[in-house]
PDB file of N, CA and C in Angstrom:
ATOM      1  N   UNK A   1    -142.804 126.204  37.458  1.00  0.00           N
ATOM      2  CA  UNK A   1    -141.522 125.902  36.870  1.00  0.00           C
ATOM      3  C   UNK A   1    -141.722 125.419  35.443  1.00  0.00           C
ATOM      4  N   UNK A   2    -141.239 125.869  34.328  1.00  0.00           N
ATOM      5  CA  UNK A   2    -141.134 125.206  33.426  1.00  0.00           C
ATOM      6  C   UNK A   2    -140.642 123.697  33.112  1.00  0.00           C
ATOM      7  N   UNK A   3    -141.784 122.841  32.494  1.00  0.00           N
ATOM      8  CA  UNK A   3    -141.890 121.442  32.109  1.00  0.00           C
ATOM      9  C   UNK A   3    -142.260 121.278  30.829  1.00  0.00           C
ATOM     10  N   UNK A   4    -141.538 120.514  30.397  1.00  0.00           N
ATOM     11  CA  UNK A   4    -141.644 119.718  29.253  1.00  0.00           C
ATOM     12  C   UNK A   4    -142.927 118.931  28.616  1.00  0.00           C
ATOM     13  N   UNK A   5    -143.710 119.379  27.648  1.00  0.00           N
ATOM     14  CA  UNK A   5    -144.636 118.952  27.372  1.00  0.00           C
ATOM     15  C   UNK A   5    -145.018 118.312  26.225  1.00  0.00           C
ATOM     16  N   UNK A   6    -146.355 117.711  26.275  1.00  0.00           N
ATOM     17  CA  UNK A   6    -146.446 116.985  24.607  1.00  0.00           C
ATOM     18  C   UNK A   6    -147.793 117.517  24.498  1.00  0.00           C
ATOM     19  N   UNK A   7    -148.088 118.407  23.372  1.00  0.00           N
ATOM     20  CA  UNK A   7    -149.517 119.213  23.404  1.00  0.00           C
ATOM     21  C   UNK A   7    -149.793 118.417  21.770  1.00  0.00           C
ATOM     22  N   UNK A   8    -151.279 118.843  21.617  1.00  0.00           N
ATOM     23  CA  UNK A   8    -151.780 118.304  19.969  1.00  0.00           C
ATOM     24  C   UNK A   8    -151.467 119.397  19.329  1.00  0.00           C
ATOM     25  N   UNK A   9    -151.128 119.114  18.052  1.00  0.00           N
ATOM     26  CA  UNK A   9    -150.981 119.864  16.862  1.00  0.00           C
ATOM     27  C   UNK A   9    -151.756 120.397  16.241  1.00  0.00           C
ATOM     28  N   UNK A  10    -153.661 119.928  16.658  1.00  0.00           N
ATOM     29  CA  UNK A  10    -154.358 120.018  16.022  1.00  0.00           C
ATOM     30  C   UNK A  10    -154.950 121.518  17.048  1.00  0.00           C
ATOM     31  N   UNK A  11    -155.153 122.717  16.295  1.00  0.00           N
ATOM     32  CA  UNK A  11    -155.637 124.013  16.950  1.00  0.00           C
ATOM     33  C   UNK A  11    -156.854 124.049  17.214  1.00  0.00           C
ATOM     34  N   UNK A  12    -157.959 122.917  16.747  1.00  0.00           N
ATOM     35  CA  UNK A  12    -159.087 122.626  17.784  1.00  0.00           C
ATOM     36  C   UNK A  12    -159.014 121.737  19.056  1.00  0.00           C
ATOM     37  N   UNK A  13    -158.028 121.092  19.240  1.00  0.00           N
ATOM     38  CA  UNK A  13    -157.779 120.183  20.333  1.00  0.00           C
ATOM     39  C   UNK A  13    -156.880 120.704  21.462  1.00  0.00           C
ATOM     40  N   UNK A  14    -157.684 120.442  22.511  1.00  0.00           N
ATOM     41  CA  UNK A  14    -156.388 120.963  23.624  1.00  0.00           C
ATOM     42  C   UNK A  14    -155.638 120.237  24.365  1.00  0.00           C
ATOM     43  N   UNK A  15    -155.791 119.079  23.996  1.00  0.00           N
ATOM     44  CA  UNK A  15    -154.848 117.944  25.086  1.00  0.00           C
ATOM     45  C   UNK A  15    -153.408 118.340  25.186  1.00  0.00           C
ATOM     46  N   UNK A  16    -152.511 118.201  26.142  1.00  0.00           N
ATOM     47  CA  UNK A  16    -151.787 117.768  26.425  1.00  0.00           C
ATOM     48  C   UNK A  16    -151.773 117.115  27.679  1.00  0.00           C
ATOM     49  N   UNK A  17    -149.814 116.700  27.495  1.00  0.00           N
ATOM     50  CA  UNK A  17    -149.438 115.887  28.813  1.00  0.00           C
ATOM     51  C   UNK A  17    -147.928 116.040  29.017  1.00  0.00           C
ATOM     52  N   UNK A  18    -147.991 116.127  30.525  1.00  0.00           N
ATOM     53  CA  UNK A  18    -146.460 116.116  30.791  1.00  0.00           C
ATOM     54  C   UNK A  18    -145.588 115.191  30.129  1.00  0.00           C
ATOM     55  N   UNK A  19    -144.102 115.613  30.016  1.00  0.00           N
ATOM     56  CA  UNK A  19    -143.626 114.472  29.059  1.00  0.00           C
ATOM     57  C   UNK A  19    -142.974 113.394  29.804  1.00  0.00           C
ATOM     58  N   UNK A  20    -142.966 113.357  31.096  1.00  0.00           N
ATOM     59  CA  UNK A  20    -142.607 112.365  31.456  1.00  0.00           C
ATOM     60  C   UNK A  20    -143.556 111.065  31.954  1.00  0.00           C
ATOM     61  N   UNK A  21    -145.200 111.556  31.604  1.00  0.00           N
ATOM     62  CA  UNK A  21    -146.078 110.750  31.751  1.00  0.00           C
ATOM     63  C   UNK A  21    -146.896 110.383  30.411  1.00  0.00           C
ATOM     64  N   UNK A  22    -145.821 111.063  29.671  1.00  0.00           N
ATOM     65  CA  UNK A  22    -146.714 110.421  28.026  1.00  0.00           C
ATOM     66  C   UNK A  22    -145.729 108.985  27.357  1.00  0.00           C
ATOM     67  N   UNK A  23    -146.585 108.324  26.496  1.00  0.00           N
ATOM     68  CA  UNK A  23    -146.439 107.270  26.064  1.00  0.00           C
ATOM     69  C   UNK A  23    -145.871 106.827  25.213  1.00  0.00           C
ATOM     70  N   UNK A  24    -144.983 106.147  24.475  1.00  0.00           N
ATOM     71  CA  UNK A  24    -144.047 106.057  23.485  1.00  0.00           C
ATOM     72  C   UNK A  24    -144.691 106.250  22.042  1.00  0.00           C
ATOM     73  N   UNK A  25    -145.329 106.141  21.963  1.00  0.00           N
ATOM     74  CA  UNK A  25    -146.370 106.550  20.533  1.00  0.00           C
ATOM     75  C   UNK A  25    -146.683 107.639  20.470  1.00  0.00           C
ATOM     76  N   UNK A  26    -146.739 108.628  21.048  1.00  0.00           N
ATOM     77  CA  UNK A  26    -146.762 110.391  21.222  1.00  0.00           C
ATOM     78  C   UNK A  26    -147.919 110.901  20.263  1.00  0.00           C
ATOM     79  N   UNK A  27    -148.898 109.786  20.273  1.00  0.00           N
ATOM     80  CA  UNK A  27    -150.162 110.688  19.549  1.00  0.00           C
ATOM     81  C   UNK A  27    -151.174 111.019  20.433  1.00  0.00           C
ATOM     82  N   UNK A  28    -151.933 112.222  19.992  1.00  0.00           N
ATOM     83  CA  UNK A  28    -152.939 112.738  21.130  1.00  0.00           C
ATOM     84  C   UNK A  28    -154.033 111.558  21.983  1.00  0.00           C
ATOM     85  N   UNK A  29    -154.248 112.073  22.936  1.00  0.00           N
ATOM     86  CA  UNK A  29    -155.164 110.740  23.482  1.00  0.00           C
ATOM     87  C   UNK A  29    -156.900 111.327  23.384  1.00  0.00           C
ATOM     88  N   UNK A  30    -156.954 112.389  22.581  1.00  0.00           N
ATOM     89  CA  UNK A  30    -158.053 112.766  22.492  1.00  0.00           C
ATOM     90  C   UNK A  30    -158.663 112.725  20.995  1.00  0.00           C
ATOM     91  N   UNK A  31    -157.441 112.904  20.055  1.00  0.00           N
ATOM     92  CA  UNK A  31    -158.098 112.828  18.876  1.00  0.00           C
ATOM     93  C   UNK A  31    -157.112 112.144  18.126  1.00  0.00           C
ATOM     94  N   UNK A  32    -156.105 111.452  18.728  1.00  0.00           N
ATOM     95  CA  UNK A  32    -155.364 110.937  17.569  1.00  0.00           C
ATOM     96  C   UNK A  32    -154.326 111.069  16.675  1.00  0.00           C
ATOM     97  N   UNK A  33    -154.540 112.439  16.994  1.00  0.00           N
ATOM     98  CA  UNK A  33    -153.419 113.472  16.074  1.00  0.00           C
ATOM     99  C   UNK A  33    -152.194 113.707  16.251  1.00  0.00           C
ATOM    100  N   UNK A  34    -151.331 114.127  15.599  1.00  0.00           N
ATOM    101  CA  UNK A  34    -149.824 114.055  16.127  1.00  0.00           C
ATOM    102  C   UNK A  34    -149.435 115.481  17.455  1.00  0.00           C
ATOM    103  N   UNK A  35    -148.612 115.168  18.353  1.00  0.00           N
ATOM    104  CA  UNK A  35    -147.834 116.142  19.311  1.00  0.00           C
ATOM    105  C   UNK A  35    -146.981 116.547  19.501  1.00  0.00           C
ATOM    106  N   UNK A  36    -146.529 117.638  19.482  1.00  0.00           N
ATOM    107  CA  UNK A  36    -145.272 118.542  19.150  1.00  0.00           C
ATOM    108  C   UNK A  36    -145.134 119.024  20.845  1.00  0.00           C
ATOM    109  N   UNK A  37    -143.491 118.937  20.647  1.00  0.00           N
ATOM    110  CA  UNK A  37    -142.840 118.978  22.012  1.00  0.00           C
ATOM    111  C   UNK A  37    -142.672 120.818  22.033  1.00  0.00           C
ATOM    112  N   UNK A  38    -143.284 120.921  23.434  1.00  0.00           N
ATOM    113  CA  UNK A  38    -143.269 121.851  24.040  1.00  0.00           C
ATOM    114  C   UNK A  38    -142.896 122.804  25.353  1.00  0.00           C
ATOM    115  N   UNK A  39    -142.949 123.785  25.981  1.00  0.00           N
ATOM    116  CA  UNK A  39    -142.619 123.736  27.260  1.00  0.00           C
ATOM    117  C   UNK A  39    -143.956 124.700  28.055  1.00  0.00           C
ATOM    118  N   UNK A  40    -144.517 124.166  29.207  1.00  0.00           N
ATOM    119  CA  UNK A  40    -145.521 124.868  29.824  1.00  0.00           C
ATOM    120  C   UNK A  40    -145.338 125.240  31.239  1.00  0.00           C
ATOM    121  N   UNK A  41    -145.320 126.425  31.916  1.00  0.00           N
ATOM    122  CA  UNK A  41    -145.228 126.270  33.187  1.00  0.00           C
ATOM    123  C   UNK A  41    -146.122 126.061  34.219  1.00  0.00           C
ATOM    124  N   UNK A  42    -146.080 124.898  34.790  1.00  0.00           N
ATOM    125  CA  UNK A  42    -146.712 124.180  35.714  1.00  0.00           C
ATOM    126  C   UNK A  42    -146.191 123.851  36.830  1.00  0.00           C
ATOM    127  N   UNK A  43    -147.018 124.085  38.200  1.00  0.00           N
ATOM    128  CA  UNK A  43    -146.237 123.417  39.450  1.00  0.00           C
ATOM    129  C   UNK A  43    -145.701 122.219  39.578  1.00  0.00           C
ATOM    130  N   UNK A  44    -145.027 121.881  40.012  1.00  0.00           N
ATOM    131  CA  UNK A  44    -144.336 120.705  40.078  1.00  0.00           C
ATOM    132  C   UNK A  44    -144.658 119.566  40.720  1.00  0.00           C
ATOM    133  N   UNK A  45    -144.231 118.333  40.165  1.00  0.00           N
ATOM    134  CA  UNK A  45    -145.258 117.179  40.589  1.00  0.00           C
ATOM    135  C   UNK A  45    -144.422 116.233  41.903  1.00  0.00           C
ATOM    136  N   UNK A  46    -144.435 115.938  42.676  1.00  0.00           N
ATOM    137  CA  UNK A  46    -143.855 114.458  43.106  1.00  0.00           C
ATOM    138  C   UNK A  46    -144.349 113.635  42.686  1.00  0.00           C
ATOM    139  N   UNK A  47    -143.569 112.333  42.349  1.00  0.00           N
ATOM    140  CA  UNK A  47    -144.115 110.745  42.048  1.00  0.00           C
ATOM    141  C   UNK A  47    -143.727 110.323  43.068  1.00  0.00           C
ATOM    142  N   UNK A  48    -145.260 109.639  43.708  1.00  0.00           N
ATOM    143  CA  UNK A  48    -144.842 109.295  45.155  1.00  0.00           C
ATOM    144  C   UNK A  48    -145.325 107.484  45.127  1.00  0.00           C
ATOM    145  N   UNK A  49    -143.883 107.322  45.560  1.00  0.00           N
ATOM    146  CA  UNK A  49    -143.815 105.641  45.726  1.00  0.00           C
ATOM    147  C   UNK A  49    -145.211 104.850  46.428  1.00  0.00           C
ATOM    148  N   UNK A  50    -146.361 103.812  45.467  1.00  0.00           N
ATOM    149  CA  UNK A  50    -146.923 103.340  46.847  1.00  0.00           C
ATOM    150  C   UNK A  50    -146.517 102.138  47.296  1.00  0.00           C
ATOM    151  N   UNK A  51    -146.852 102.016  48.158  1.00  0.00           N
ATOM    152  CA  UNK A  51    -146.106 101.412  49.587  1.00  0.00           C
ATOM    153  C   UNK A  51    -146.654 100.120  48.790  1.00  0.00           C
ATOM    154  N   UNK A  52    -145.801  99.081  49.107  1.00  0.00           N
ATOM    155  CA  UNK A  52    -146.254  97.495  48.714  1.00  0.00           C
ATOM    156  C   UNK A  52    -147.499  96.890  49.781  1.00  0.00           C
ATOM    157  N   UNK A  53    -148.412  95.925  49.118  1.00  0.00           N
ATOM    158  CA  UNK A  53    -148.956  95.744  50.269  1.00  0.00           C
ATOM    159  C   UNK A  53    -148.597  94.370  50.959  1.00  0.00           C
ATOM    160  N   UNK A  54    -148.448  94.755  52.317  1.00  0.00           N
ATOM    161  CA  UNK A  54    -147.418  93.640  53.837  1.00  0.00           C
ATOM    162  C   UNK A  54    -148.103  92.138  53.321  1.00  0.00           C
ATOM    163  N   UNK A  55    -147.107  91.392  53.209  1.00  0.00           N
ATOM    164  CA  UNK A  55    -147.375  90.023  53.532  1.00  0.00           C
ATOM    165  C   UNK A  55    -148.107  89.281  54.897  1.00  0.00           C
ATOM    166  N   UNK A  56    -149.158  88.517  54.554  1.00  0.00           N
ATOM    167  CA  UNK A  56    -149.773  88.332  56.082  1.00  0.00           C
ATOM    168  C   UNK A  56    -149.059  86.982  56.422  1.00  0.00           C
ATOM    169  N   UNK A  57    -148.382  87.247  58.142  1.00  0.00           N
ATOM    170  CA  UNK A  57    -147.948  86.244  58.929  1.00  0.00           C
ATOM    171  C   UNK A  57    -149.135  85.072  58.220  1.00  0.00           C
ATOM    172  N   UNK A  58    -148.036  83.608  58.308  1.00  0.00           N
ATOM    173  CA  UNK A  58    -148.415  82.641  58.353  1.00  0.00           C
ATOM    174  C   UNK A  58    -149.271  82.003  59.825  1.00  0.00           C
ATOM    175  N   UNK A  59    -150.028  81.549  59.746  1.00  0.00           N
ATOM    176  CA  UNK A  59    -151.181  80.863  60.526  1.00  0.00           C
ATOM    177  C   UNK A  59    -150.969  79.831  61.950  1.00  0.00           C
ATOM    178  N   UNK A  60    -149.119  79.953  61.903  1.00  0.00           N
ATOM    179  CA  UNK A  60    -148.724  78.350  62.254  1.00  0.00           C
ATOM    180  C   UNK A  60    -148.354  78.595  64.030  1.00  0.00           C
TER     181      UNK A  60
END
């Protein structure tokens, strides 16, 4: 499915990242460089909730 992406600008660098897991500063995480919004088709992700971990019964 087509997704929204943030790739480097720089044509030796290949990073990107989905855009809903990139970071408010939108510079590459490989070289630094600036990222231009894009679209790539990729399978689709779930964000899957993790579970909190249980409070242990008190002792009493």
């Amino acid at each position: 499915m087509p997704t929204k992406i943030l790739k480097c600008r720089n044509p030796e660098c290949k990073a990107w990242v989905r855009d809903e897991f990139a970071t408010a500063e939108q510079s590459c995480p490989l070289c630094n460089g600036p990222m231009l919004r894009s679209i790539k088709h990729l399978p689709a992700v779930q964000n899957k909730v993790k579970p909190q971990p249980r409070k242990r019964k008190s002792e009493f």
